[in-house]
C-alpha atoms as a PDB file:
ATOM      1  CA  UNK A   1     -85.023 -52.203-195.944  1.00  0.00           C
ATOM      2  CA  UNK A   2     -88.024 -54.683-195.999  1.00  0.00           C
ATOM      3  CA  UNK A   3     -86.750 -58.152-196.664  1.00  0.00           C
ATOM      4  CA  UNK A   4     -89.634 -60.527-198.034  1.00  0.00           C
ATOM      5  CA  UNK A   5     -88.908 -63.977-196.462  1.00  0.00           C
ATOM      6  CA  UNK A   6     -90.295 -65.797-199.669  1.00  0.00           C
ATOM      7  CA  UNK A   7     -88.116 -64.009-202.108  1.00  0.00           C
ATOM      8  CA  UNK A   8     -85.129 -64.923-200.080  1.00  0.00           C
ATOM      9  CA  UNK A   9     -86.501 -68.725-199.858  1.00  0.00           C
ATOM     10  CA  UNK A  10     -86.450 -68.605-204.111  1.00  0.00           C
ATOM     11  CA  UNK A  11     -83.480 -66.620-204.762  1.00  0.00           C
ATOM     12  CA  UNK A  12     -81.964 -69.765-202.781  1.00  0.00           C
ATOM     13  CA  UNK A  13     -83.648 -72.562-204.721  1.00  0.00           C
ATOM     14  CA  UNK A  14     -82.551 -70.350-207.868  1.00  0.00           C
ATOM     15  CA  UNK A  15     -78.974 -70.438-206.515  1.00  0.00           C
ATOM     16  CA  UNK A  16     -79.242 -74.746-206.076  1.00  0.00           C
ATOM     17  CA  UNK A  17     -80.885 -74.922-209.216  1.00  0.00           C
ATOM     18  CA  UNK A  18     -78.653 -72.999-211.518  1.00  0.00           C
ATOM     19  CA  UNK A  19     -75.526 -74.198-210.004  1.00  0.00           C
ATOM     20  CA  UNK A  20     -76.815 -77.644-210.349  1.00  0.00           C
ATOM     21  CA  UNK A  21     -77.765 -77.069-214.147  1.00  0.00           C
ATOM     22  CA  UNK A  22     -74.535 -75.858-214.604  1.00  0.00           C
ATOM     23  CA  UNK A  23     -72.639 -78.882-212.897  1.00  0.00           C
ATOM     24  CA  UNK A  24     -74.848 -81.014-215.535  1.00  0.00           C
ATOM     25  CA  UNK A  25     -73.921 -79.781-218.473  1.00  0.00           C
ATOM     26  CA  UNK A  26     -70.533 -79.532-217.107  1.00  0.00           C
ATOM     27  CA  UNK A  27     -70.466 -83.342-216.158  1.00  0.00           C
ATOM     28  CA  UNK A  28     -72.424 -84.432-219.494  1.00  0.00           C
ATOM     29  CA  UNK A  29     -69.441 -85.482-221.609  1.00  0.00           C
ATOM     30  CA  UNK A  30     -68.358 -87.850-218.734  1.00  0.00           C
ATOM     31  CA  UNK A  31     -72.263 -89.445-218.764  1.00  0.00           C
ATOM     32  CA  UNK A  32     -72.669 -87.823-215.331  1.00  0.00           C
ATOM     33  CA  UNK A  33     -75.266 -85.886-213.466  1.00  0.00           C
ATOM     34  CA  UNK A  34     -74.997 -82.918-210.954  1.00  0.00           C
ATOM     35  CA  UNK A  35     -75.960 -85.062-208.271  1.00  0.00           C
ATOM     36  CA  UNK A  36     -73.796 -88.121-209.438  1.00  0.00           C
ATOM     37  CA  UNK A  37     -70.602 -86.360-209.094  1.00  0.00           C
ATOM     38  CA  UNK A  38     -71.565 -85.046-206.490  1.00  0.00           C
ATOM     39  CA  UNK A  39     -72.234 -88.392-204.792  1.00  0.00           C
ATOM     40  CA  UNK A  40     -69.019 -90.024-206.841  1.00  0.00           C
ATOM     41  CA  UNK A  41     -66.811 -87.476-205.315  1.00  0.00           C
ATOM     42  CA  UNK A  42     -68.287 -88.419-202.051  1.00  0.00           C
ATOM     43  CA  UNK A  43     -67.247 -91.917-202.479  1.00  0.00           C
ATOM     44  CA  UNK A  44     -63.772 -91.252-204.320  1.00  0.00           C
ATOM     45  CA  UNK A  45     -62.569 -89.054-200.889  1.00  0.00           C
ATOM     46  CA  UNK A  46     -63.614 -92.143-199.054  1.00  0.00           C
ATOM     47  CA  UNK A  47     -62.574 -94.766-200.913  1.00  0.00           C
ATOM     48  CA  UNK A  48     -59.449 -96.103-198.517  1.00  0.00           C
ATOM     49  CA  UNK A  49     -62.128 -97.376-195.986  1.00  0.00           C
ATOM     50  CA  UNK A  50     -65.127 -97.270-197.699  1.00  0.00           C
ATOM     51  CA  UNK A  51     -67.940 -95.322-197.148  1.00  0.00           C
ATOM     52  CA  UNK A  52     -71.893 -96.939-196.204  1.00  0.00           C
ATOM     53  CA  UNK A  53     -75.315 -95.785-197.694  1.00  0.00           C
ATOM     54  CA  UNK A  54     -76.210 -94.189-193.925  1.00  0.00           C
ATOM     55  CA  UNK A  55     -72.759 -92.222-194.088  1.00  0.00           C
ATOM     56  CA  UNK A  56     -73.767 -90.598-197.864  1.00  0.00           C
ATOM     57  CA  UNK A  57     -77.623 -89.866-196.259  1.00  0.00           C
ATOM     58  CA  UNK A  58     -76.259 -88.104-193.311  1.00  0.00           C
ATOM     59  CA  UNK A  59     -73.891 -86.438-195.581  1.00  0.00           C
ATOM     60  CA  UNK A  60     -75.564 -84.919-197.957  1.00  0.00           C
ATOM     61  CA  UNK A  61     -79.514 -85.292-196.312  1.00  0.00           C
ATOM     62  CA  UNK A  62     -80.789 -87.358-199.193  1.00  0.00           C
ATOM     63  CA  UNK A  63     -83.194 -89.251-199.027  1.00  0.00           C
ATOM     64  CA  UNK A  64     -82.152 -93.516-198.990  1.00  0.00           C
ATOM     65  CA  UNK A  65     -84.255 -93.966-202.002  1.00  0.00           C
ATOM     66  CA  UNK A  66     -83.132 -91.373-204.298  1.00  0.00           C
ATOM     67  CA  UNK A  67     -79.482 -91.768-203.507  1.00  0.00           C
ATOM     68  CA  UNK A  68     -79.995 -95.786-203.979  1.00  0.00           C
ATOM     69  CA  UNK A  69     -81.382 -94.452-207.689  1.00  0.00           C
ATOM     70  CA  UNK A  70     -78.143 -92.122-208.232  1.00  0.00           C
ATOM     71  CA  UNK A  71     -75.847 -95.594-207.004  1.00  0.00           C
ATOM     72  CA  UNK A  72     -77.693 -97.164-209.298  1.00  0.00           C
ATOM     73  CA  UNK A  73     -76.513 -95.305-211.970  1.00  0.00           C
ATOM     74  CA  UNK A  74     -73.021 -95.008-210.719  1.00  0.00           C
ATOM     75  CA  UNK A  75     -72.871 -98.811-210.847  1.00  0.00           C
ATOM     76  CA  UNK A  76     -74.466 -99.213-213.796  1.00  0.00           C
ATOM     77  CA  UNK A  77     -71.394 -96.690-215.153  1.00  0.00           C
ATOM     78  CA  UNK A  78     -69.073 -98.820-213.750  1.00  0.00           C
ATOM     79  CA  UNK A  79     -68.147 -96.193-210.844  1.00  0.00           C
ATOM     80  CA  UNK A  80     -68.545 -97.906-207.765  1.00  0.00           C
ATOM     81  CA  UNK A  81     -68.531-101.117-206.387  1.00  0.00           C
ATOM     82  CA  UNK A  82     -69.917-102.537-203.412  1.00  0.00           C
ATOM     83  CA  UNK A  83     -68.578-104.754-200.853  1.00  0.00           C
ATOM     84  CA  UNK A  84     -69.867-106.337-197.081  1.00  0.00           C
ATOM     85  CA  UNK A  85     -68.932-104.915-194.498  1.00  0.00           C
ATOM     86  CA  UNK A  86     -66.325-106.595-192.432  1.00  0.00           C
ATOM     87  CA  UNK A  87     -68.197-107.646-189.275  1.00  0.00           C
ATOM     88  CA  UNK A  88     -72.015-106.819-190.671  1.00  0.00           C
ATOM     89  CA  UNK A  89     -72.873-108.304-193.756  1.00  0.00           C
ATOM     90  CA  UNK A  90     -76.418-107.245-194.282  1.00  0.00           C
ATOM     91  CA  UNK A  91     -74.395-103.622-194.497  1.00  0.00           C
ATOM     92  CA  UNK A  92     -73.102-102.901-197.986  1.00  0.00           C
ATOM     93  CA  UNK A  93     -69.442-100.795-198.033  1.00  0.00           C
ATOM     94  CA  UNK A  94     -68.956 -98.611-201.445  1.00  0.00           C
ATOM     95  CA  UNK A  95     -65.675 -98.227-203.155  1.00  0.00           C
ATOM     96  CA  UNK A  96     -64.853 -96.158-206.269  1.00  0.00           C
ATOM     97  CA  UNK A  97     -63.492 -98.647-209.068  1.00  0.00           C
ATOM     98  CA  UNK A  98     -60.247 -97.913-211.083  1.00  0.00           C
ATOM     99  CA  UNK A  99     -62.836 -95.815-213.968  1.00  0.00           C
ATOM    100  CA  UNK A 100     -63.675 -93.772-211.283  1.00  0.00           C
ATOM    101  CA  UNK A 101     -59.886 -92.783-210.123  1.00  0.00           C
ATOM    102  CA  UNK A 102     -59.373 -91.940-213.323  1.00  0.00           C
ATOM    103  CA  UNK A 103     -62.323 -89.160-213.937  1.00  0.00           C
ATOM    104  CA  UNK A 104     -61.472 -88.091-210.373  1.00  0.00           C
ATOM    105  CA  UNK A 105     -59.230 -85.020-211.061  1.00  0.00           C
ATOM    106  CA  UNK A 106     -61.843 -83.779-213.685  1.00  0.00           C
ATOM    107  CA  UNK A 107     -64.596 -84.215-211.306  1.00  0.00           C
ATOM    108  CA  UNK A 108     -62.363 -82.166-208.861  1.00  0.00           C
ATOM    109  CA  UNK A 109     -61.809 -79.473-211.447  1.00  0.00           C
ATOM    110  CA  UNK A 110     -65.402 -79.198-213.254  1.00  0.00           C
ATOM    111  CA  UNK A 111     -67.692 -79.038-209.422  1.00  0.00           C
ATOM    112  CA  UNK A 112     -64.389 -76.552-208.025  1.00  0.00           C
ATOM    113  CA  UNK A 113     -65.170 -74.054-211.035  1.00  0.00           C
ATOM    114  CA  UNK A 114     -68.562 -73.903-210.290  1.00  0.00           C
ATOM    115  CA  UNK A 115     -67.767 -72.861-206.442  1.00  0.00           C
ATOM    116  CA  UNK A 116     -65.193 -70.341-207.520  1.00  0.00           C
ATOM    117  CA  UNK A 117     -67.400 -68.862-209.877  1.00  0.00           C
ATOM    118  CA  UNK A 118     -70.566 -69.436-207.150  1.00  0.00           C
ATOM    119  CA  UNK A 119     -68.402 -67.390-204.680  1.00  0.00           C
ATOM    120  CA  UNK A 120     -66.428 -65.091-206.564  1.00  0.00           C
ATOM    121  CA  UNK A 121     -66.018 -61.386-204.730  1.00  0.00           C
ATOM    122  CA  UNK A 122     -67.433 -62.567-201.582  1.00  0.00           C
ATOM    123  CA  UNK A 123     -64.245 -62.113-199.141  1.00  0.00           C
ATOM    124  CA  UNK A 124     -63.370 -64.556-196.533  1.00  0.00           C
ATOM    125  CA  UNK A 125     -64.902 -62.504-193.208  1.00  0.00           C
ATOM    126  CA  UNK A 126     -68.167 -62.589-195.492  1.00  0.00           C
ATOM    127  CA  UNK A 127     -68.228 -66.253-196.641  1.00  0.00           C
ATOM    128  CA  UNK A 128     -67.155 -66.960-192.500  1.00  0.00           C
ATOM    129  CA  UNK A 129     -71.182 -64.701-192.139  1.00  0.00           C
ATOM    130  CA  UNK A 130     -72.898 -67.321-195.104  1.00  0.00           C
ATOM    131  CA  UNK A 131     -71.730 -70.551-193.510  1.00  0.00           C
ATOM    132  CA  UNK A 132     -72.922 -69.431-189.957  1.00  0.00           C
ATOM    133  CA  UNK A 133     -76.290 -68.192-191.802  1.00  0.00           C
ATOM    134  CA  UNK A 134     -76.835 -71.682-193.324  1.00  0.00           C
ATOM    135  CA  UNK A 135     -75.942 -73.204-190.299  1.00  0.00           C
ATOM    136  CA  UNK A 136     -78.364 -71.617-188.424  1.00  0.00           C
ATOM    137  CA  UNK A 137     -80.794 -72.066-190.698  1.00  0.00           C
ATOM    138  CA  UNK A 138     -81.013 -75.895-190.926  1.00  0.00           C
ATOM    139  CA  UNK A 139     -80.614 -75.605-186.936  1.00  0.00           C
ATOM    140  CA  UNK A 140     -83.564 -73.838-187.223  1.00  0.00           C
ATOM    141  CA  UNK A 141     -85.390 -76.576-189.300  1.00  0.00           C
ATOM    142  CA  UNK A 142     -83.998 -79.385-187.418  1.00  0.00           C
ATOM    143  CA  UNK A 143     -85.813 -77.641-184.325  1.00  0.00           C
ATOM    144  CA  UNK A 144     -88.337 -77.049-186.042  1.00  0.00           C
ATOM    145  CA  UNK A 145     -89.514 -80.716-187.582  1.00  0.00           C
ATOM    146  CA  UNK A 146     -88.959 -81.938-184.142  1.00  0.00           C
ATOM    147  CA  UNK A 147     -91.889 -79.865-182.636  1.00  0.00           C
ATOM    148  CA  UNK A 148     -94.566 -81.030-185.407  1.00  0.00           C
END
């Protein structure tokens, strides 16, 4: 079988893309993006300690400007708050307000039914293989923008 390496690299961007349409139209009645509940989430699970701007970048490998512009519209929406840091206050802690708590469970539910649905048939030994393909993958990439 003759695998074309750009065919793979589009049926992946296909696979972001349409999962992420999905997750929008999914999180539209809440006034939420995709990549907003995605990031909200994010913040919700760490919301007992905080969690920093740095954290969410490492995280998710966004870049600092466009998640500042997807904060932006969490605060605006009355999601998040932000707080100094204890200790460092040119560093900026987010928490998820009380509005956010409440839309947490249907956050959960609406970016879970995408996944199932993303990953449905696909046994365990076989999503074990994917995770340790993607893995190496960005390993590879990390090498890779090192050497330019």
């Amino acid at each position: 079988m003759n695998i074309d390496p750009e065919t793979l690299v589009q049926d992946s961007r296909r696979v972001v893309r349409t999962l992420e349409r999905r997750a929008d139209a999914d999180l539209a009645p809440a006034g939420l993006t995709a990549a907003q509940g995605l990031m909200l989430l994010h913040i919700l699970r760490h919301t007992a300690a905080g969690t920093s701007l740095t954290a969410m970048h490492r995280a998710f490998g966004i870049s600092m400007p466009t998640l500042c512009g997807i904060l932006k519209g969490l605060r605006k929406g009355g999601y998040v708050r932000t707080q100094p840091c204890p200790g460092d206050e040119r560093r900026k802690l987010l928490f998820a307000t009380e509005k956010a708590l409440a839309l947490q469970p249907f956050l959960e539910r609406t970016l879970q039914r995408g996944r199932r649905q993303l990953y449905d048939g696909f046994s365990d030994a076989e999503l074990r293989q994917l995770a340790a393909l993607q893995r190496k993958m960005l390993s590879n990439l990390d090498v890779s923008e090192t050497k330019e």
